[in-house]
Structure formats: structure tokens, C-alpha cells
Protein backbone atom coordinates (compact mmCIF):
# COMPACT_ATOMS: atom_id res chain seq x y z
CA UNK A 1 68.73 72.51 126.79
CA UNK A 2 72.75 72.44 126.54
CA UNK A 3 75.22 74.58 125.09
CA UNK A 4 78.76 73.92 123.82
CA UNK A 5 81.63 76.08 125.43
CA UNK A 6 85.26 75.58 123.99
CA UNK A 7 88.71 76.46 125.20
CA UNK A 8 90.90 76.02 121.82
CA UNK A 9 94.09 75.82 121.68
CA UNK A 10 95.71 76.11 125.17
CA UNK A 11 99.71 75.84 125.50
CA UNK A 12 101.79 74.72 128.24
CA UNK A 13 105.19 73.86 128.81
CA UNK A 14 105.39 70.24 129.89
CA UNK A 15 107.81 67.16 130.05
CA UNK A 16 105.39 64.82 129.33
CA UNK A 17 106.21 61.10 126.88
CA UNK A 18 108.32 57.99 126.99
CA UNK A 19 111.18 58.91 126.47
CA UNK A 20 114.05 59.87 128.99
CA UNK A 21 114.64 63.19 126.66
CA UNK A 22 111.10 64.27 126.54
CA UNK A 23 111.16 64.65 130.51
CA UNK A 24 114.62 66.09 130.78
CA UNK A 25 114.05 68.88 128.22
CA UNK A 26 110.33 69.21 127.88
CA UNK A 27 108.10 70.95 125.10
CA UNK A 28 104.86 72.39 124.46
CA UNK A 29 101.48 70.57 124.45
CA UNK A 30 98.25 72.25 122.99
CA UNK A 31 94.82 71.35 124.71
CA UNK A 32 91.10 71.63 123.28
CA UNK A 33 88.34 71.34 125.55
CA UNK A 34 84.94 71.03 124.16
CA UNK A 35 82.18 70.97 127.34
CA UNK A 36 78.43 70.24 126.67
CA UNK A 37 76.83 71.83 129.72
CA UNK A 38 73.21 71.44 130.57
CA UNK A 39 71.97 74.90 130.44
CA UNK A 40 69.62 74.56 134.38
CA UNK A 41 69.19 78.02 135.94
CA UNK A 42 72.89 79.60 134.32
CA UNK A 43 71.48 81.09 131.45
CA UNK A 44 67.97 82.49 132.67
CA UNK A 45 69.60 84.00 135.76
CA UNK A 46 72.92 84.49 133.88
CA UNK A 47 75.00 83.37 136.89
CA UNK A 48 78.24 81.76 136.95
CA UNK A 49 78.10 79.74 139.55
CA UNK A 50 75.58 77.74 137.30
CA UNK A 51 77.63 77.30 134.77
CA UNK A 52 81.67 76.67 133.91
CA UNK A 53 83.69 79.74 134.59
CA UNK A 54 86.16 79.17 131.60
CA UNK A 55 89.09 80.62 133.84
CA UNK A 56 88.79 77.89 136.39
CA UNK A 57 88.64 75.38 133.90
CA UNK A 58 91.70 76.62 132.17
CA UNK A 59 93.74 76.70 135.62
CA UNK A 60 92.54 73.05 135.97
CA UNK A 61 93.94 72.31 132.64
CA UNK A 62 96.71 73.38 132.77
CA UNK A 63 97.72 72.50 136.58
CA UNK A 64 96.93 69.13 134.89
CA UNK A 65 99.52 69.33 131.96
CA UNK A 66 102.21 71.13 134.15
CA UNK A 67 101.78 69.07 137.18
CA UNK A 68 102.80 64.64 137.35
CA UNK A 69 104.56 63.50 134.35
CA UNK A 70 102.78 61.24 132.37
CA UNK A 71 104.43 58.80 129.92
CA UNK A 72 100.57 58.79 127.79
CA UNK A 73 99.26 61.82 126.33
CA UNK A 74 95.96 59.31 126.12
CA UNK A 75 96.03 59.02 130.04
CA UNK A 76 96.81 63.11 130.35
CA UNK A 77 93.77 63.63 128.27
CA UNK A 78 91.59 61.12 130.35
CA UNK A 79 92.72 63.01 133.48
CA UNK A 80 91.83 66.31 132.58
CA UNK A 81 88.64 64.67 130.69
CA UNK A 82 87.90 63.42 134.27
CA UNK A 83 88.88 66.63 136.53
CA UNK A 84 85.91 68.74 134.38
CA UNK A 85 83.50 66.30 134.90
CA UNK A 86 84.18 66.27 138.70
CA UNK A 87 84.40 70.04 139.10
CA UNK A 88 81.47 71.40 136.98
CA UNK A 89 78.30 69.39 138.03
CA UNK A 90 76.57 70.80 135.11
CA UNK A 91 79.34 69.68 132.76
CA UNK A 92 77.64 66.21 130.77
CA UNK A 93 79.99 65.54 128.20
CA UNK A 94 83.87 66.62 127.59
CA UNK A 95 86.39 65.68 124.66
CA UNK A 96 89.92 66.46 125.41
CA UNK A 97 91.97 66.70 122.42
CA UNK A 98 95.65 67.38 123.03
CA UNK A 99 98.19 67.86 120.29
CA UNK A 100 102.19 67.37 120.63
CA UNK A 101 104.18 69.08 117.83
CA UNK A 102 107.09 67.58 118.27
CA UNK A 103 106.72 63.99 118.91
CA UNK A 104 110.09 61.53 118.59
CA UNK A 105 108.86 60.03 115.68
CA UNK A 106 111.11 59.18 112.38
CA UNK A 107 109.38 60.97 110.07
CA UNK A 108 107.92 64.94 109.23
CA UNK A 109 104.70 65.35 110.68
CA UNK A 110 102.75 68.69 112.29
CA UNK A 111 101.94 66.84 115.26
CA UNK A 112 100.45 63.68 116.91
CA UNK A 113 97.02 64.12 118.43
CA UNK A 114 94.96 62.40 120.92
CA UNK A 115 91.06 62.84 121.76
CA UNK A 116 89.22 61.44 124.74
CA UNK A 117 85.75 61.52 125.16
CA UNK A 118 83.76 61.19 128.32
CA UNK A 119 80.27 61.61 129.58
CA UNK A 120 78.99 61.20 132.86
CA UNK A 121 77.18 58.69 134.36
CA UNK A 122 73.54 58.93 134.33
């Protein structure tokens, strides 16, 4: 059996993109992690330490987006989409969707969004 947890949402301050302006004055990033876990022991002994303690994975994220500058958010994504699988061993499958409201773009638009989705290797 597996069961779906989500962290929606999440916002950090980061200086993430191309562009020289992006890094020198920064701006918020929103990240969505979906997690298929394999349900194992963590639900009939309803223990953590089976399972993904959603406040560890949201210090992950987030020392993720906050920490080395990346010029992608497609690579940022992939890196975080990576970091769950290694530190949850019951984690299967993550998508990483992070949104960037304001995005140098010529033109009105809510936001630019990217989604990565990984699995791990049988």
C-alpha cells in the first residue's frame, strides 16, 4: 500500500535565475512537494521513523531553495526532487513543482512554473 503526503505551497526568499538582477535582489519561490510513500510498518505501528516527518522534509526544502544559486528553476526542482528520495527510504515517487511569480519575462503573467518528477530505482 502507499499513501500521498503533500507540502503545498512553501515560500522562501531566494536569488535564484539568469539574470545578474535576479541574484542581486532576489524574490520569492513557492514549492509543492507531492511524496508517494510505501506505507511498510509506519502506519500499523504509527511511527515516524517509518515514514516522512513533514518538518524534516520542509527544512530540506527549503535549505535547498535558500542555499547555492541556481541559474534553472528545472535543476532546483531536480535537486530537491533528488534530496527526498535520498533521505526518506520509504519515499518511491516525488514531483517537485516550483512556481516563480515574478519571472523577467515581457509580458503579464501569474507566474512561470516548473514540475519534476522522479521515482526511484527499482
Amino acid at each position: 500500500m502507499q499513501f500521498t503526503i503533500r507540502l503545498e505551497n512553501c515560500a522562501f526568499f531566494a536569488r535564484h535565475g539568469v539574470f545578474s538582477e535576479e541574484e542581486r535582489l532576489g524574490q520569492r519561490f513557492f514549492v509543492d512537494a507531492v511524496l508517494r510513500v510505501e506505507a511498510g510498518e509506519g502506519l500499523t505501528n504509527d511511527d515516524i521513523g517509518e515514514t516522512v516527518d513533514y518538518g524534516v522534509a520542509f527544512s530540506l526544502i527549503e535549505e535547498i531553495v535558500t542555499g547555492t544559486r541556481r541559474y534553472l528553476i528545472e535543476a532546483l526542482a531536480a535537486d530537491i526532487s533528488k534530496a527526498m528520495l535520498n533521505s526518506f527510504a520509504c519515499v518511491q515517487h516525488v514531483e517537485i513543482t516550483i512556481r516563480k511569480p515574478n519571472a523577467p519575462v515581457q509580458g503579464i503573467l501569474d507566474y512561470v512554473e516548473v514540475c519534476v518528477d522522479q521515482t526511484r530505482d527499482q
